[in-house]
Protein backbone atom coordinates (compact mmCIF):
# COMPACT_ATOMS: atom_id res chain seq x y z
CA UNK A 1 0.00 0.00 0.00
CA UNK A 2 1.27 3.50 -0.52
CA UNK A 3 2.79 5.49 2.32
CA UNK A 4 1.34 8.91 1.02
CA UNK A 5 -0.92 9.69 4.01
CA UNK A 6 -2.87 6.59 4.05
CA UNK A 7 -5.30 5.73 7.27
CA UNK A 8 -5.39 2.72 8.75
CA UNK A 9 -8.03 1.61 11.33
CA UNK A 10 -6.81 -1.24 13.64
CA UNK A 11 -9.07 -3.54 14.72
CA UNK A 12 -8.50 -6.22 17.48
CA UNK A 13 -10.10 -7.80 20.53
CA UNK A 14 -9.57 -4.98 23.02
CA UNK A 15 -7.33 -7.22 24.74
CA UNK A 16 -4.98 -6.32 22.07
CA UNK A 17 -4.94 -2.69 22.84
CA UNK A 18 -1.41 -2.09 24.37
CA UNK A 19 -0.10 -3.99 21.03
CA UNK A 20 -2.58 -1.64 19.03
CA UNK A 21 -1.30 1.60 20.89
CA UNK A 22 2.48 -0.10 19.80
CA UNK A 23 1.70 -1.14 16.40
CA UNK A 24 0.06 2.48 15.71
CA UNK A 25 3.19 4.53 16.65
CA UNK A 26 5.27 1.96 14.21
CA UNK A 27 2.77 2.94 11.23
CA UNK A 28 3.17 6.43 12.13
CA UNK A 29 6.68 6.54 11.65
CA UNK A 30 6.00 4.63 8.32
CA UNK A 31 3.86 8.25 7.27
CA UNK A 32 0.50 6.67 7.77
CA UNK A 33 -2.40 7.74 9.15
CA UNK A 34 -3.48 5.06 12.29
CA UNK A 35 -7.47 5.24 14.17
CA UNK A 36 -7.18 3.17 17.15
CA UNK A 37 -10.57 2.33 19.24
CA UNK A 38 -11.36 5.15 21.53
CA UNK A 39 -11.00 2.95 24.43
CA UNK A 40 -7.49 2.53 23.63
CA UNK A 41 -6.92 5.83 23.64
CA UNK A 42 -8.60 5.94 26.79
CA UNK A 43 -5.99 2.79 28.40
CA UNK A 44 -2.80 5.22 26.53
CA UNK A 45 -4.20 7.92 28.85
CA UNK A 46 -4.77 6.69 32.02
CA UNK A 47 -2.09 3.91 31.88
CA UNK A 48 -4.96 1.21 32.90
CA UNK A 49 -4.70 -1.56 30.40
CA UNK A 50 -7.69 -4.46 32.20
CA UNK A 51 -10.40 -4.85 29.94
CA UNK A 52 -12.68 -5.75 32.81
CA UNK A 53 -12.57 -2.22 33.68
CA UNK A 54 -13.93 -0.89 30.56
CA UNK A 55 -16.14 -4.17 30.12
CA UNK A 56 -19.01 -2.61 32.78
CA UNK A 57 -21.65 -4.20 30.60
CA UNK A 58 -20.77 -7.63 32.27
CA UNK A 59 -21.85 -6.65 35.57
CA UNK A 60 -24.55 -3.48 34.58
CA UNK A 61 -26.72 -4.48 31.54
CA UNK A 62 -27.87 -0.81 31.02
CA UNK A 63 -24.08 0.08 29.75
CA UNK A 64 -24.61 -2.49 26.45
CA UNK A 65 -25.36 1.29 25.10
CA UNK A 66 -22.05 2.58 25.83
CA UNK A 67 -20.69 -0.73 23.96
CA UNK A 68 -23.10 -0.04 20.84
CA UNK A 69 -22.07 3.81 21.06
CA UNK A 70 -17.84 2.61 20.93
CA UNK A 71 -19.19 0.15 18.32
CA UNK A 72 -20.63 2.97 15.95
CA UNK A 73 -17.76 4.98 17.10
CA UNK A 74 -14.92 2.37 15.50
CA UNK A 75 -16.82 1.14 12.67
CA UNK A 76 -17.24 5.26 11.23
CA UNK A 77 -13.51 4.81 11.83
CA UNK A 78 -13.43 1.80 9.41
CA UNK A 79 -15.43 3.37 6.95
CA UNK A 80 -13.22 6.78 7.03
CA UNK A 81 -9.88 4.70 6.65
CA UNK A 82 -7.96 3.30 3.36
CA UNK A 83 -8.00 -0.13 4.97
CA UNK A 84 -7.95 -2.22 7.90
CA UNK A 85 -5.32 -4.32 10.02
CA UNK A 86 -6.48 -6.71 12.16
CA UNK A 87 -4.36 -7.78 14.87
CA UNK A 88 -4.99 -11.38 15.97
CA UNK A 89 -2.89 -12.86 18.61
CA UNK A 90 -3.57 -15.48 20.90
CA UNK A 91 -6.13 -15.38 23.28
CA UNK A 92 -8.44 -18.46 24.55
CA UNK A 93 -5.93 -21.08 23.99
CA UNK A 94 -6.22 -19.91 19.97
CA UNK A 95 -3.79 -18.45 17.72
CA UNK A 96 -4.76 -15.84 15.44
CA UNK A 97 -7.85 -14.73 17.29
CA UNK A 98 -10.55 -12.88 16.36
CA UNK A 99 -13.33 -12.43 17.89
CA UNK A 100 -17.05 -11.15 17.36
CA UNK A 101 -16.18 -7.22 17.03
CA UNK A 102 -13.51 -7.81 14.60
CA UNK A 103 -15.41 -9.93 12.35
CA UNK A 104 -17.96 -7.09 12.39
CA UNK A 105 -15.68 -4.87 11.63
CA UNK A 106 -13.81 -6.81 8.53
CA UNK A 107 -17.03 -7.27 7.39
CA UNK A 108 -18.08 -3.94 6.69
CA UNK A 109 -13.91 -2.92 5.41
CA UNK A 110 -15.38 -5.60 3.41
CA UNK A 111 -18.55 -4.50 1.97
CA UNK A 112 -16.68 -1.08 1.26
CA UNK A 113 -14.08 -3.08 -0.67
CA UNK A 114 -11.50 -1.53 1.56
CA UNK A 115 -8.37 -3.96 2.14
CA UNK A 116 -7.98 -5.77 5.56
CA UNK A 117 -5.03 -6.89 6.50
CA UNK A 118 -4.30 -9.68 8.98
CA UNK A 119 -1.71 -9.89 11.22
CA UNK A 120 -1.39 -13.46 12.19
CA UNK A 121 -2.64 -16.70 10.80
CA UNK A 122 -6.13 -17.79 11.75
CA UNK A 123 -6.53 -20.73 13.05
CA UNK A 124 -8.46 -23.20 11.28
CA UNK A 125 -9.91 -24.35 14.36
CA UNK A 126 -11.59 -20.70 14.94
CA UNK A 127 -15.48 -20.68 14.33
CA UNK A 128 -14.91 -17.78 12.32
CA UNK A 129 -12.30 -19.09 10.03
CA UNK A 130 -14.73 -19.53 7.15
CA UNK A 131 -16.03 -15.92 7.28
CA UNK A 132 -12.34 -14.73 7.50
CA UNK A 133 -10.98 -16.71 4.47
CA UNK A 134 -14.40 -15.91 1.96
CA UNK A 135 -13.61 -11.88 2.51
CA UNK A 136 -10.06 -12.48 1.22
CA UNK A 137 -7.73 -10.74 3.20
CA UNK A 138 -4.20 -10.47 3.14
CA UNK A 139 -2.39 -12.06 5.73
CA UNK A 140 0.96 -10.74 6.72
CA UNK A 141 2.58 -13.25 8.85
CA UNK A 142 3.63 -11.08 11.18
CA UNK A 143 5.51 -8.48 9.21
CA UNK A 144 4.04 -5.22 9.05
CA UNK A 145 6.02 -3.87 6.54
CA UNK A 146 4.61 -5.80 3.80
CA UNK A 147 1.55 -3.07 3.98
């Protein structure tokens, strides 16, 4: 992909985020553009990195909104960006995860024929594996400079 003030939106399980907040200062260097979930930017600034206390949802049903609302907020960033990179590491005994949000959000880089990129392999034990392959990503095998 060419450097010349691309955007990239990351997507990833937001247990990912530290690596998302790392892997977005490397693309920066690299001249591009990089929209990280707000609630990564949110972990960057208060130096709190556990999910479980962003996750309130769990334990107060009324806050699904607030997920919907970051939801919305990451997929405009999806639609606003060049392409996607999805980083998948492992994460419930699976390599290459990904989990519900990401899929959601492939799928629509997807549907706007933007490029996603994958970090990792998927594993072909992943219920999503099928639904990864059939949007045709590229996979880079852990090397982002092949974007």
């Amino acid at each position: 992909m060419e450097q010349s003030k691309k955007t990239i939106a990351i997507c990833c399980s937001a247990s990912f985020y530290k690596q998302a907040l790392e892997v977005q200062e490397q693309l920066r260097t690299r001249g591009f553009r990089v929209l990280v979930p707000n609630t990564a930017n949110t972990m960057k600034r208060t130096g709190d990195f556990k999910v479980e206390h962003y996750k309130t949802w769990y334990k107060n049903p009324a806050d699904y909104k607030r997920k919907a609302k970051l939801m919305r907020q990451h997929f405009k960033k999806v639609i606003e960006a060049d392409a996607i990179l999805v980083l998948n590491y492992r994460k419930k005994g699976m390599e290459g995860y990904v989990g519900g949000n990401g899929l959601m959000e492939m799928a629509i880089a997807f549907h706007y024929k933007k490029p996603i990129y994958v970090l990792n392999p998927v594993s072909e034990s992943s219920p999503l594996y099928e639904e990864i392959l059939g949007m045709g990503p590229v996979f880079l095998k852990g090397n982002l400079n092949t974007i």
